[in-house]
PDB file of N, CA and C in Angstrom:
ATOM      1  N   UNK A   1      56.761 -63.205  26.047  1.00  0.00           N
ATOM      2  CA  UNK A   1      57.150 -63.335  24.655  1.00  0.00           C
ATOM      3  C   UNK A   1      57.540 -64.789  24.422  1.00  0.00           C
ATOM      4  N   UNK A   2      56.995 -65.650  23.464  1.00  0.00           N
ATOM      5  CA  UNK A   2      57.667 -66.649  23.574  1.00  0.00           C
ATOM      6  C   UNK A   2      58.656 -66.787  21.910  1.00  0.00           C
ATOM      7  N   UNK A   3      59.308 -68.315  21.857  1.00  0.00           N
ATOM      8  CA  UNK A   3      60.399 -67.980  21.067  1.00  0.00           C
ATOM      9  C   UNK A   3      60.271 -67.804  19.782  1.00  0.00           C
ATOM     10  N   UNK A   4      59.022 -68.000  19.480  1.00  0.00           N
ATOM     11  CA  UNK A   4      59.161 -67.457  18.157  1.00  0.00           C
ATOM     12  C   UNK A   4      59.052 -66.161  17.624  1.00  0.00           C
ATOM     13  N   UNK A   5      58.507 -65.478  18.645  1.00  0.00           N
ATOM     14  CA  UNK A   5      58.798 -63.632  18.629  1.00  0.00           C
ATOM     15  C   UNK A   5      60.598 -63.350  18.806  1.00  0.00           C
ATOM     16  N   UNK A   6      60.866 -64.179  20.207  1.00  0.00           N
ATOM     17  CA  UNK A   6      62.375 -63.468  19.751  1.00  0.00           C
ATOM     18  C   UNK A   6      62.595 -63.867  18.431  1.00  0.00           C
ATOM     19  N   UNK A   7      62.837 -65.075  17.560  1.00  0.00           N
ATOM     20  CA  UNK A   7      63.561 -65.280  16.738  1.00  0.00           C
ATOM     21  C   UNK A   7      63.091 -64.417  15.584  1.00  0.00           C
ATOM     22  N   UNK A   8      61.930 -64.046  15.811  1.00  0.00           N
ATOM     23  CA  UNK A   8      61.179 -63.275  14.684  1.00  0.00           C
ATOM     24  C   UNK A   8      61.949 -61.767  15.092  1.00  0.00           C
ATOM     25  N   UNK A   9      61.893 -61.199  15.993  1.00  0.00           N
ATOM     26  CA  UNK A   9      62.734 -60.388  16.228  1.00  0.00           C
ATOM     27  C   UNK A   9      64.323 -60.052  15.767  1.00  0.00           C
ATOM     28  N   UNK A  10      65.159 -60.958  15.845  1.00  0.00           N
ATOM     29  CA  UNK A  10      66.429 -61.070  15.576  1.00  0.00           C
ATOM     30  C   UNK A  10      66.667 -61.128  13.868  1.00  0.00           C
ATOM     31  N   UNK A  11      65.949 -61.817  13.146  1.00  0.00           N
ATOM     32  CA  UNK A  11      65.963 -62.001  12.105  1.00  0.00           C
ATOM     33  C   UNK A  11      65.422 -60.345  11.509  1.00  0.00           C
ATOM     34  N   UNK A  12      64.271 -59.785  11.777  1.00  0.00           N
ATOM     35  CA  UNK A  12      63.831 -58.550  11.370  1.00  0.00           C
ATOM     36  C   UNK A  12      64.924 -57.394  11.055  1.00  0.00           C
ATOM     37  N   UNK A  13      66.172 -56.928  11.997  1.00  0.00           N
ATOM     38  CA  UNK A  13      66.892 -55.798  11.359  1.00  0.00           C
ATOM     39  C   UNK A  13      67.733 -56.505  10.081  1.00  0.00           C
ATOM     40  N   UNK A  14      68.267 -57.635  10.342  1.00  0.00           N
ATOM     41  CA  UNK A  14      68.763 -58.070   9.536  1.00  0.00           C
ATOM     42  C   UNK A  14      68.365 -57.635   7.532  1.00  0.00           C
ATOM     43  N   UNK A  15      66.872 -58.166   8.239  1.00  0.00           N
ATOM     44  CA  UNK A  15      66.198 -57.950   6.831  1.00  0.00           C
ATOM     45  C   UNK A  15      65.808 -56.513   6.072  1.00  0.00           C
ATOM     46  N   UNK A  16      65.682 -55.679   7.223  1.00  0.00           N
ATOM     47  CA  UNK A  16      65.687 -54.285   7.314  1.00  0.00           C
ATOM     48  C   UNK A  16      66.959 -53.568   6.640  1.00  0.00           C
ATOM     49  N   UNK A  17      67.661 -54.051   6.592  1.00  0.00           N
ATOM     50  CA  UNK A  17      69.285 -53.591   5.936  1.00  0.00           C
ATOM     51  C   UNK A  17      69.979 -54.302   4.762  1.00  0.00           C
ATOM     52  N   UNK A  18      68.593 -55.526   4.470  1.00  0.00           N
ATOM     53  CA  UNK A  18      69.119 -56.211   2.995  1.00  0.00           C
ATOM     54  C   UNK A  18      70.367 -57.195   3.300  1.00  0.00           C
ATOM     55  N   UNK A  19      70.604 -57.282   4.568  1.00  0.00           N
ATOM     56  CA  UNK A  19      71.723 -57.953   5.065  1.00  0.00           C
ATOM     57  C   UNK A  19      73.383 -57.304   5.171  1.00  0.00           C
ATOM     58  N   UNK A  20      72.735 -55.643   5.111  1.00  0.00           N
ATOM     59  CA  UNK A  20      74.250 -54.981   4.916  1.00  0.00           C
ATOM     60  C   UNK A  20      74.408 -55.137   6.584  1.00  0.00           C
ATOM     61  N   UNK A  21      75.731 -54.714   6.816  1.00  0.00           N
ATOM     62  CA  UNK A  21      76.086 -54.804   8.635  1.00  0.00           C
ATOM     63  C   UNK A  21      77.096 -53.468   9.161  1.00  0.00           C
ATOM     64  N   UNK A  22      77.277 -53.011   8.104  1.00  0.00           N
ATOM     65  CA  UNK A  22      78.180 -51.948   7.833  1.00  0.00           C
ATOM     66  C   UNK A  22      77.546 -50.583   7.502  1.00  0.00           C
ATOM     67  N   UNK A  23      77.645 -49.216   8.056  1.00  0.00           N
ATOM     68  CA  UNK A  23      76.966 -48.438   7.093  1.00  0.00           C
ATOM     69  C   UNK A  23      77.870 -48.453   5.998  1.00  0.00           C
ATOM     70  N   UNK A  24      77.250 -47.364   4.831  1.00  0.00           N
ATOM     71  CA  UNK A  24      78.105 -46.668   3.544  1.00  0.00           C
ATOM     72  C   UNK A  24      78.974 -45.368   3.804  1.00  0.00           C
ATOM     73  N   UNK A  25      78.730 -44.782   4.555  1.00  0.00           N
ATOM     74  CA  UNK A  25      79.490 -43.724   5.381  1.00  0.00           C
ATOM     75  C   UNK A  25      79.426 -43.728   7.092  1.00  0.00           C
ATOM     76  N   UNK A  26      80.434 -42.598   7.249  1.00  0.00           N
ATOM     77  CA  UNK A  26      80.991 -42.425   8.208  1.00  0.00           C
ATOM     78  C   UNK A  26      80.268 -41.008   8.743  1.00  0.00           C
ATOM     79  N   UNK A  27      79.117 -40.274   8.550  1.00  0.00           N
ATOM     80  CA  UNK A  27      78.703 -39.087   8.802  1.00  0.00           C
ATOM     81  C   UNK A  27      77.963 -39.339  10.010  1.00  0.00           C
ATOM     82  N   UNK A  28      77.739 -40.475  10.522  1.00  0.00           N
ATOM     83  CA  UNK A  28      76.526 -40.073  11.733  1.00  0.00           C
ATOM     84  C   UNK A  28      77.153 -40.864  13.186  1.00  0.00           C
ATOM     85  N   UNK A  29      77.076 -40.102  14.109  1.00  0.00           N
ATOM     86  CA  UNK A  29      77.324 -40.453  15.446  1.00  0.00           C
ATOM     87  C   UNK A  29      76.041 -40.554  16.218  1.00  0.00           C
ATOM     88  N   UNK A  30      76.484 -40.625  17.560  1.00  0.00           N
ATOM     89  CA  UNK A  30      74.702 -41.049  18.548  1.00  0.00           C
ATOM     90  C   UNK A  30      74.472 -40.026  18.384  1.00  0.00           C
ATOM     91  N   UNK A  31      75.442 -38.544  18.557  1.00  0.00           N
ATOM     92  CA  UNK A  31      74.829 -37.562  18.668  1.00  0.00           C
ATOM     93  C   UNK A  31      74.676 -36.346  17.283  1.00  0.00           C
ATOM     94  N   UNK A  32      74.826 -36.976  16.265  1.00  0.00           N
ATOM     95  CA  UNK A  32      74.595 -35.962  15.508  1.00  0.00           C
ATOM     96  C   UNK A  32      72.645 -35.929  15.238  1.00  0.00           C
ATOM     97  N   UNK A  33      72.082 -34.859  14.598  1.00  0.00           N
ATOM     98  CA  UNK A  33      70.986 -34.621  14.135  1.00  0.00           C
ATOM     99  C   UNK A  33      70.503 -34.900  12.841  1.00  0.00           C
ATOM    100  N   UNK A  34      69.400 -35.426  12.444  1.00  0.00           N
ATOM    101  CA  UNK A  34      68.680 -36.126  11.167  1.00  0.00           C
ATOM    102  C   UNK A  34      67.747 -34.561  11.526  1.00  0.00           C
ATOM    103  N   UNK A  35      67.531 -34.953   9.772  1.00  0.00           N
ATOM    104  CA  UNK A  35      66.360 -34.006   9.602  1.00  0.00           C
ATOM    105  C   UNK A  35      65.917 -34.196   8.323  1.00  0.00           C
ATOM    106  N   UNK A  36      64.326 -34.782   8.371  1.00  0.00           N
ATOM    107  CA  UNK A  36      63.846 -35.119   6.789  1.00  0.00           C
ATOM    108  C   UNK A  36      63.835 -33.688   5.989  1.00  0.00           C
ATOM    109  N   UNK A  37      64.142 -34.040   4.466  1.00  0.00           N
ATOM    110  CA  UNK A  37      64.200 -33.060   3.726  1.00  0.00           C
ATOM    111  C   UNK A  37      62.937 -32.260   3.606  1.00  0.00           C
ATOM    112  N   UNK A  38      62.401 -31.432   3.547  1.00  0.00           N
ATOM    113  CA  UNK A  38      61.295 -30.873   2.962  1.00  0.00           C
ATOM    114  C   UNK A  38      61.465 -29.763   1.587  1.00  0.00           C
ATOM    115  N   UNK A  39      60.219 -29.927   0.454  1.00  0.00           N
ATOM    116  CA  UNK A  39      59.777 -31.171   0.386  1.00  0.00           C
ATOM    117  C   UNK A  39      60.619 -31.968  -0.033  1.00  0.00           C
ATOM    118  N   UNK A  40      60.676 -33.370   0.116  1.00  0.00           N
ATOM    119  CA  UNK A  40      61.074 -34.647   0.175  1.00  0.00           C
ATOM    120  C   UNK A  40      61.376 -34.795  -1.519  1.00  0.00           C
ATOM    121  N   UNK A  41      62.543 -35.141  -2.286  1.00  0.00           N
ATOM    122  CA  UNK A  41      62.926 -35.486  -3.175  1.00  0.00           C
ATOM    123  C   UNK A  41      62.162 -36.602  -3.773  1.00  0.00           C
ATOM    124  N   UNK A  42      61.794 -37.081  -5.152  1.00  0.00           N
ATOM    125  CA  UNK A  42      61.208 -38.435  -5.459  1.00  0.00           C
ATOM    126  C   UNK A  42      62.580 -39.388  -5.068  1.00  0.00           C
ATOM    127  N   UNK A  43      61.594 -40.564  -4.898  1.00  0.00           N
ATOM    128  CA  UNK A  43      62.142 -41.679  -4.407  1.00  0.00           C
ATOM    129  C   UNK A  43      62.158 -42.283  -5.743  1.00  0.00           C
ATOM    130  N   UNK A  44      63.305 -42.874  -5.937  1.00  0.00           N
ATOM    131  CA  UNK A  44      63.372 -43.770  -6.917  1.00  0.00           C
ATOM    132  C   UNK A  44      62.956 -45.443  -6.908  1.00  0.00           C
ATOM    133  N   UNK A  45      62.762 -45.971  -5.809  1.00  0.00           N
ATOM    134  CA  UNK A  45      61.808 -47.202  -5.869  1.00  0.00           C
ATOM    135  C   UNK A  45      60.679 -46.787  -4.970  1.00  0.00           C
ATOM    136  N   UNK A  46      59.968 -47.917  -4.630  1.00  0.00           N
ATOM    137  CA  UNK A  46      59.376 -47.450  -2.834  1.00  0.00           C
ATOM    138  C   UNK A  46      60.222 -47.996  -1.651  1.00  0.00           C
ATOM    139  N   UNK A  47      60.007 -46.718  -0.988  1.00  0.00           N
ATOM    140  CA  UNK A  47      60.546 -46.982   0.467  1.00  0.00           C
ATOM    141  C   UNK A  47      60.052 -47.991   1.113  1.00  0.00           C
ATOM    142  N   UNK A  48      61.088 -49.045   2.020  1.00  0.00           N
ATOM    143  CA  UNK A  48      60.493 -49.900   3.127  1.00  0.00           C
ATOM    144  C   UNK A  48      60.051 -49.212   4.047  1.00  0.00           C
ATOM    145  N   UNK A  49      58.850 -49.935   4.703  1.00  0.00           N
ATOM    146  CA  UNK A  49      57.784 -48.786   5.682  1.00  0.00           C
ATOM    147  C   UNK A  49      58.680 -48.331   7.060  1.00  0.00           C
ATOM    148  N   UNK A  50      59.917 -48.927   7.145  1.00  0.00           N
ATOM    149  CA  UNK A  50      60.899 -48.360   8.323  1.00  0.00           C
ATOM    150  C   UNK A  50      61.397 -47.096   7.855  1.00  0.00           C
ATOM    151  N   UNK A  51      62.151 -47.074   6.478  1.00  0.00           N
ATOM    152  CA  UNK A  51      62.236 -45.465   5.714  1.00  0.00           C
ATOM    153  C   UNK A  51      61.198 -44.352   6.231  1.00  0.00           C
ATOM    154  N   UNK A  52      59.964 -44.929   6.063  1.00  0.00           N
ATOM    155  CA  UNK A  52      59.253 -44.003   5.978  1.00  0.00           C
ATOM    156  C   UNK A  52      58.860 -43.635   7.494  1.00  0.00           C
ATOM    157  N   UNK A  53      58.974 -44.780   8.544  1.00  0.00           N
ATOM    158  CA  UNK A  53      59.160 -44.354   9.971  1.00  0.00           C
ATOM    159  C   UNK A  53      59.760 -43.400  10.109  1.00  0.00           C
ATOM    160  N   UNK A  54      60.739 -43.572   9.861  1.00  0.00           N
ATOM    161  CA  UNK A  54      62.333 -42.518   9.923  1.00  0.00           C
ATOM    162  C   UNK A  54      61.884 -41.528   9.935  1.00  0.00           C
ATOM    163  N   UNK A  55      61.990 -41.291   8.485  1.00  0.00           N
ATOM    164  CA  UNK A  55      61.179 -39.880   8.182  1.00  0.00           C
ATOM    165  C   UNK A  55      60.493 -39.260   8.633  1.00  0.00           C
ATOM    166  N   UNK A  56      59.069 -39.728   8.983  1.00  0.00           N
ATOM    167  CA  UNK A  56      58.362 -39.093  10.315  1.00  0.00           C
ATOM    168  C   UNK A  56      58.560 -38.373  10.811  1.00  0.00           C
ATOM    169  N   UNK A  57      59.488 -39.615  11.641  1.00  0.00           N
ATOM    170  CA  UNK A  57      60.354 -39.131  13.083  1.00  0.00           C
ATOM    171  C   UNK A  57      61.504 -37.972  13.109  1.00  0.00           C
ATOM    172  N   UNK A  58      61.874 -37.777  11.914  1.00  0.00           N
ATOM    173  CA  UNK A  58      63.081 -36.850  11.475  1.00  0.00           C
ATOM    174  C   UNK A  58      62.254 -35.181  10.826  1.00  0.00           C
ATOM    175  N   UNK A  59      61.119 -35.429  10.910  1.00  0.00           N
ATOM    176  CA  UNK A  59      59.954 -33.972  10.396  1.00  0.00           C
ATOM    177  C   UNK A  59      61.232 -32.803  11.322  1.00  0.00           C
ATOM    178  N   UNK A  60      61.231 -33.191  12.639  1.00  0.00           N
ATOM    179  CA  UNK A  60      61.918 -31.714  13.618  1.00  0.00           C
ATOM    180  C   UNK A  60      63.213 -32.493  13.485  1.00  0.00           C
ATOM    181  N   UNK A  61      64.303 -32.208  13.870  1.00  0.00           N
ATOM    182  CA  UNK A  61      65.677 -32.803  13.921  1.00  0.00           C
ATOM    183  C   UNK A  61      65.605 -33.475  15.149  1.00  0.00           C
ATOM    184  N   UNK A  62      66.396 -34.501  15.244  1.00  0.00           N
ATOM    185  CA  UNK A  62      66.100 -35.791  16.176  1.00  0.00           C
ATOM    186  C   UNK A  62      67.630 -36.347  16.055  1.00  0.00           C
ATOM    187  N   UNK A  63      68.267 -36.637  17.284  1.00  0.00           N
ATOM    188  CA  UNK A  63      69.605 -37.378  17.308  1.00  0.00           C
ATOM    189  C   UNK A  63      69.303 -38.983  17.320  1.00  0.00           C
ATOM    190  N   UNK A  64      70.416 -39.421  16.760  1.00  0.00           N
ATOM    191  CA  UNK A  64      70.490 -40.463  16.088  1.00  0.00           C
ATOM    192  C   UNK A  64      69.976 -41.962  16.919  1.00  0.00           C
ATOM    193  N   UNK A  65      70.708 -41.586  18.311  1.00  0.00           N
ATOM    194  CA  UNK A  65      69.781 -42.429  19.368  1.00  0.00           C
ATOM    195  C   UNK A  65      68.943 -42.397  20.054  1.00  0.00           C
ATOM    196  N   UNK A  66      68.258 -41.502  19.740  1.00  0.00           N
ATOM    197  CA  UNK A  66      66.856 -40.736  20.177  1.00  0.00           C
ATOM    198  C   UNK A  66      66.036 -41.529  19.350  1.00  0.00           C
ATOM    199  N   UNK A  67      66.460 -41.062  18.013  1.00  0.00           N
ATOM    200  CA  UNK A  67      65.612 -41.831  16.855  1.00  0.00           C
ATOM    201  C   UNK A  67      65.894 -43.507  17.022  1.00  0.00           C
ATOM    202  N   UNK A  68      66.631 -43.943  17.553  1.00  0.00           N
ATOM    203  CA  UNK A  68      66.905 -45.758  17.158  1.00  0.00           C
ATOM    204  C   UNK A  68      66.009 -46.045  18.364  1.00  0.00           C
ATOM    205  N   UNK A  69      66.055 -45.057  19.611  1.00  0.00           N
ATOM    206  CA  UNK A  69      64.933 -45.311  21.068  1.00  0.00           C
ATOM    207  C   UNK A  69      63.359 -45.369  20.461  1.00  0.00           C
ATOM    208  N   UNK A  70      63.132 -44.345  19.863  1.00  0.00           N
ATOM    209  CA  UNK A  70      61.897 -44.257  19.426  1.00  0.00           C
ATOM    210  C   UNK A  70      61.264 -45.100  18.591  1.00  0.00           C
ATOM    211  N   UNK A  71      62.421 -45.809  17.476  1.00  0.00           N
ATOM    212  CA  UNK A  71      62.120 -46.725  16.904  1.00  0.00           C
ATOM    213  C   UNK A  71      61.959 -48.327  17.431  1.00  0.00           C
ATOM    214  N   UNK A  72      62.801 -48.501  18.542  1.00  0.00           N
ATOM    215  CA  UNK A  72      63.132 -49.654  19.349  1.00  0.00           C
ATOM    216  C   UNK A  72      63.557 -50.560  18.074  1.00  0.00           C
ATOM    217  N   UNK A  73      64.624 -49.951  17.738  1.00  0.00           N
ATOM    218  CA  UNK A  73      65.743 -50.502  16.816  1.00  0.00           C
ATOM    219  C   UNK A  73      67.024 -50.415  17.277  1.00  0.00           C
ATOM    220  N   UNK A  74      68.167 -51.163  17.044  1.00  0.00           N
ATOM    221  CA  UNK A  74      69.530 -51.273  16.966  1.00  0.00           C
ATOM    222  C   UNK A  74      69.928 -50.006  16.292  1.00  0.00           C
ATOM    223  N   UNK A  75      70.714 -49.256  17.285  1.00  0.00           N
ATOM    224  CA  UNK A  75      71.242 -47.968  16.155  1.00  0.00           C
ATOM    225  C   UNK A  75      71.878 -48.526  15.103  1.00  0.00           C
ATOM    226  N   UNK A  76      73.003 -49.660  15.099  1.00  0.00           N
ATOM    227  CA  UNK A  76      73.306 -49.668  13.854  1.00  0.00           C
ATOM    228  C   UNK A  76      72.615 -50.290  12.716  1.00  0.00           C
ATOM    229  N   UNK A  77      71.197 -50.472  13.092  1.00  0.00           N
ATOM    230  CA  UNK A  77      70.300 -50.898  11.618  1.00  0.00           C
ATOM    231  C   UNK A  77      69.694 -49.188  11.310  1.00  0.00           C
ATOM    232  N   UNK A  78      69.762 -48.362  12.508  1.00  0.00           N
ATOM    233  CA  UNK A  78      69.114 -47.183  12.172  1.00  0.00           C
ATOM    234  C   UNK A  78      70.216 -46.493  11.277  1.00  0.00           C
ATOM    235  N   UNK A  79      71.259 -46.216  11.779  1.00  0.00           N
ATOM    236  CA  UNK A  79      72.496 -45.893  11.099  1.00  0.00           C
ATOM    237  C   UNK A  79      72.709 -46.589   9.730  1.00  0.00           C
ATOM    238  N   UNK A  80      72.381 -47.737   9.007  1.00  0.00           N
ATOM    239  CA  UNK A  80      72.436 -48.130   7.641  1.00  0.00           C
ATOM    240  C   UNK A  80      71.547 -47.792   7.268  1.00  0.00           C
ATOM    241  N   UNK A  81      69.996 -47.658   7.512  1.00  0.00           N
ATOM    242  CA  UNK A  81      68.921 -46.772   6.812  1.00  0.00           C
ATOM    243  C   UNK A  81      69.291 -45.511   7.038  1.00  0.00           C
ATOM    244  N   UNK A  82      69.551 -44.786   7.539  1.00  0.00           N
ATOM    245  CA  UNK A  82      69.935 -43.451   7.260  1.00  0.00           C
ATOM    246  C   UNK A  82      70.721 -43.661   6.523  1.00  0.00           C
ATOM    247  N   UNK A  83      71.665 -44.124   6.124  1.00  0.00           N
ATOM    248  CA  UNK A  83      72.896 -43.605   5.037  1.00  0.00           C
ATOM    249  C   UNK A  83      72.277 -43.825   3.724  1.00  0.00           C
ATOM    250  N   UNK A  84      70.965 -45.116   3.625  1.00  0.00           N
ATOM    251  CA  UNK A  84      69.602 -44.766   2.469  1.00  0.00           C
ATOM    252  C   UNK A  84      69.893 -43.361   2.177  1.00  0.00           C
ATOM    253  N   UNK A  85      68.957 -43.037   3.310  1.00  0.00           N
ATOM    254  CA  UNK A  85      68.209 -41.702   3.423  1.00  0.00           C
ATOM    255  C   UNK A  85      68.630 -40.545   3.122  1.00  0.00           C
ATOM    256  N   UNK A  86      69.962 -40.448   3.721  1.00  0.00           N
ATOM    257  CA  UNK A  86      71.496 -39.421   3.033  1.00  0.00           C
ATOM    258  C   UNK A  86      71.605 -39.806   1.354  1.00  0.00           C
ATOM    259  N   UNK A  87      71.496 -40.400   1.323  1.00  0.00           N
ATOM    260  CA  UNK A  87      72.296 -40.844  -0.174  1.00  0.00           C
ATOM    261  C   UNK A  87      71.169 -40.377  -0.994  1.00  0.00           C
ATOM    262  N   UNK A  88      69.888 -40.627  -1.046  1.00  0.00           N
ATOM    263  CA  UNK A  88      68.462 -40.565  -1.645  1.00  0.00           C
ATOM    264  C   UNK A  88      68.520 -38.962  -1.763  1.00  0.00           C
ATOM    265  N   UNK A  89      68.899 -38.223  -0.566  1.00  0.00           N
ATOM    266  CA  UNK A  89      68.731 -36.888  -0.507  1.00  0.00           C
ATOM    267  C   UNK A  89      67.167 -36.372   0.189  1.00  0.00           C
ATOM    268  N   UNK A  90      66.989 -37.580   1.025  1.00  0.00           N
ATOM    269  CA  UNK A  90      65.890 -37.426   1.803  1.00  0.00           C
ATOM    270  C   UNK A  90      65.929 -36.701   3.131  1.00  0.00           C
ATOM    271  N   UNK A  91      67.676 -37.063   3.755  1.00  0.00           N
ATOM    272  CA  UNK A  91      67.568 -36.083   5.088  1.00  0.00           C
ATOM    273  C   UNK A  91      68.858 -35.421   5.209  1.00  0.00           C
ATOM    274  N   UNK A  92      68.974 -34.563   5.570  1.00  0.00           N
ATOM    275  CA  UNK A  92      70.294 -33.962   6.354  1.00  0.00           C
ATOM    276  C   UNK A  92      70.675 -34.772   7.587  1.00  0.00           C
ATOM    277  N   UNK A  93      72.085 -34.415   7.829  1.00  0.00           N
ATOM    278  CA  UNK A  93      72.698 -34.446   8.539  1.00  0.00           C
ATOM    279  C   UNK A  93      73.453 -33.535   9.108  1.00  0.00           C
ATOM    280  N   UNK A  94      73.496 -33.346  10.538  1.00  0.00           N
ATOM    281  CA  UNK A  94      74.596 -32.422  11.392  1.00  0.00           C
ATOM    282  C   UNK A  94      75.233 -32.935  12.581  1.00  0.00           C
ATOM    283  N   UNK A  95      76.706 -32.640  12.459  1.00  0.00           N
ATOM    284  CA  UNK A  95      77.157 -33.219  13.326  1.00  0.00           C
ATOM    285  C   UNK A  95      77.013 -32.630  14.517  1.00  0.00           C
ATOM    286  N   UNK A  96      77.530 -33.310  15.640  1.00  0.00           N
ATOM    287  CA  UNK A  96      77.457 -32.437  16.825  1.00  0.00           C
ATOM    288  C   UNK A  96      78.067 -31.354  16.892  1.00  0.00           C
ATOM    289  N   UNK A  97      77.602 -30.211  17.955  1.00  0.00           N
ATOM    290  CA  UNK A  97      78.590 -28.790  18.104  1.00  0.00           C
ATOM    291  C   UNK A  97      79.532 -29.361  18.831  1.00  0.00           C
ATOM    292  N   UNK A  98      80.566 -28.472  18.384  1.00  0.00           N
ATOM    293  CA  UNK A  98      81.971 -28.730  19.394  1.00  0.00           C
ATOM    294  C   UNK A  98      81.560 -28.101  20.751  1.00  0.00           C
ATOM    295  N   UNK A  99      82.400 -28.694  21.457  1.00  0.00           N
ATOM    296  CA  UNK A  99      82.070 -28.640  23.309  1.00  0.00           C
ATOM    297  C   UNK A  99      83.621 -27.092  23.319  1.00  0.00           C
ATOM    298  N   UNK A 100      82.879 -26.291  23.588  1.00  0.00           N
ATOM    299  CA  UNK A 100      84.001 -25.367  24.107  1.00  0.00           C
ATOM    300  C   UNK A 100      85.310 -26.045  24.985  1.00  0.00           C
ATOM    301  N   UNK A 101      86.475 -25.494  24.464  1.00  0.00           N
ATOM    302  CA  UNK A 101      87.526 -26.073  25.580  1.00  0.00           C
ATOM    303  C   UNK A 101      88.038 -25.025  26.607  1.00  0.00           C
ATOM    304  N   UNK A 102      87.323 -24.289  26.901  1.00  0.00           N
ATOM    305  CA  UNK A 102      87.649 -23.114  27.514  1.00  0.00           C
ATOM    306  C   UNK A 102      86.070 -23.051  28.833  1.00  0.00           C
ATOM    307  N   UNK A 103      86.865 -23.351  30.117  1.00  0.00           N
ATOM    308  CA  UNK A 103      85.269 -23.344  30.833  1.00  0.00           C
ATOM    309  C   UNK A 103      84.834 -22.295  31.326  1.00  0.00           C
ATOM    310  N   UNK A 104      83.578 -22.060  31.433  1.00  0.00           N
ATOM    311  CA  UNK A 104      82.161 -21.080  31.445  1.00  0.00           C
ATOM    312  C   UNK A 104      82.742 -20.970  33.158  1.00  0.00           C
ATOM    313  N   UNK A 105      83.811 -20.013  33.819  1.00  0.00           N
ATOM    314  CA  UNK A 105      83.872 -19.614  34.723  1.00  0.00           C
ATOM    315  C   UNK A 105      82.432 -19.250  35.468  1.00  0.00           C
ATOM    316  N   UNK A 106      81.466 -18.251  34.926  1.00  0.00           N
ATOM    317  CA  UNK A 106      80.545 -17.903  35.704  1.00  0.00           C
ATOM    318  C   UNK A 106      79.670 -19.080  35.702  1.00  0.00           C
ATOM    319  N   UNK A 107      79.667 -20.012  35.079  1.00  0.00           N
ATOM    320  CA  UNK A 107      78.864 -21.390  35.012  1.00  0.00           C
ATOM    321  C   UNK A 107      79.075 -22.193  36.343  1.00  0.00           C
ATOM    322  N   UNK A 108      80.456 -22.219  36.358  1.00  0.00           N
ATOM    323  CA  UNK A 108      80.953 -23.537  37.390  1.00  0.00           C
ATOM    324  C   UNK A 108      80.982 -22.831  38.482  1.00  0.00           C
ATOM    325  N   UNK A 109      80.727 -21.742  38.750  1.00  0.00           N
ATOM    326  CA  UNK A 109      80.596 -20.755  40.162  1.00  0.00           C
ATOM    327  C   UNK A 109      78.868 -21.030  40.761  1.00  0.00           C
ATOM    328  N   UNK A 110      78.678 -20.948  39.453  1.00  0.00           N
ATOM    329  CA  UNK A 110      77.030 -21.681  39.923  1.00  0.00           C
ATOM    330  C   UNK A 110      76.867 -22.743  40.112  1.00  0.00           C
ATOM    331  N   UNK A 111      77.378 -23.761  39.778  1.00  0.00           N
ATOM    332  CA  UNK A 111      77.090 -25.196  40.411  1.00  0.00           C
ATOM    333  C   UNK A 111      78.121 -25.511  41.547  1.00  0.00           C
ATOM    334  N   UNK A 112      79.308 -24.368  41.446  1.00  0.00           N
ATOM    335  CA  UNK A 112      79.957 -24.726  43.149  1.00  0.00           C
ATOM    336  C   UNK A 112      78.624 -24.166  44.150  1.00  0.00           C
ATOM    337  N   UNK A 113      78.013 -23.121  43.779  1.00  0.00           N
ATOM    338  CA  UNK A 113      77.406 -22.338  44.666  1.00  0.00           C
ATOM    339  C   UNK A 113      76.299 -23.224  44.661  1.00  0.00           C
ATOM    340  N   UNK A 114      75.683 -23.819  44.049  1.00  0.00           N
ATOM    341  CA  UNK A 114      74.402 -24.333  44.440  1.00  0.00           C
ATOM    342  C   UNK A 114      74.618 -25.988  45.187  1.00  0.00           C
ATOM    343  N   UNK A 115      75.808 -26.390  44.772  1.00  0.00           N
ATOM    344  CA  UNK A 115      76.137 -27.578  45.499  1.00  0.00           C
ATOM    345  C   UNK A 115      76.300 -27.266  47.154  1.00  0.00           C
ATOM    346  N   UNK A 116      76.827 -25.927  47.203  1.00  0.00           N
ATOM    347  CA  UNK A 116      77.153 -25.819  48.719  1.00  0.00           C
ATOM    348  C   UNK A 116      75.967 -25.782  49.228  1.00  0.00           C
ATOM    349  N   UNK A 117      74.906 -25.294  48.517  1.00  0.00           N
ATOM    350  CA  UNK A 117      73.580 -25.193  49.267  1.00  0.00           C
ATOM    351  C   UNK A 117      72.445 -26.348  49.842  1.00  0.00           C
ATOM    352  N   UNK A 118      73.613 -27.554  49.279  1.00  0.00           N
ATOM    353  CA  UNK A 118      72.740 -28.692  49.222  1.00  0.00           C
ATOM    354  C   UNK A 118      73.295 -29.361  51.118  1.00  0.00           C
TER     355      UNK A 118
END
């Protein structure tokens, strides 16, 4: 790669987010789930062709750094286009399930038991 790809690189999310650095909300973690709306609400301008990546990628539900991997984007430029995308009424959001605080006795009997086998 030489330097004018990185710099072309570095400059790109920037521009991707209009220069915001912040999302607009607080709804999405690495691990919550996107999911494009179907069908898809009108858009009130046109989407930048990263929107419409998104989207795509969000057809089945997809966690948030799954989706920024797939994109080979900075989650937090993925995380300010999604809050677009939320706001537009283009995708859902879900947060993660809560982790039981109570442990799966017959669970951890199985991984004592299969560890001993190792």
């Amino acid at each position: 790669m030489n330097g004018g790809d990185a710099a072309g690189r570095l400059v790109r999310p920037f521009t991707l987010t209009g220069g915001r650095t912040r999302p607009t909300r607080a709804d999405f973690t690495l691990i919550s789930t996107v999911t494009a709306v179907d069908p898809p609400p009108e858009w009130g301008s046109r989407p930048q062709p990263e929107h419409t990546r998104i989207l795509k990628r969000c057809a089945e539900p997809i966690a948030v750094a799954e989706l920024a991997a797939l994109l080979d984007l900075p989650v937090s430029v993925v995380v300010i286009m999604l809050c677009d995308l939320l706001e537009a009424g283009r995708i859902t959001v879900r947060p993660p399930h809560p982790l039981s605080r109570t442990p799966d006795l017959e669970m951890l009997q199985k991984v004592r038991d299969g560890l001993g086998r190792l």
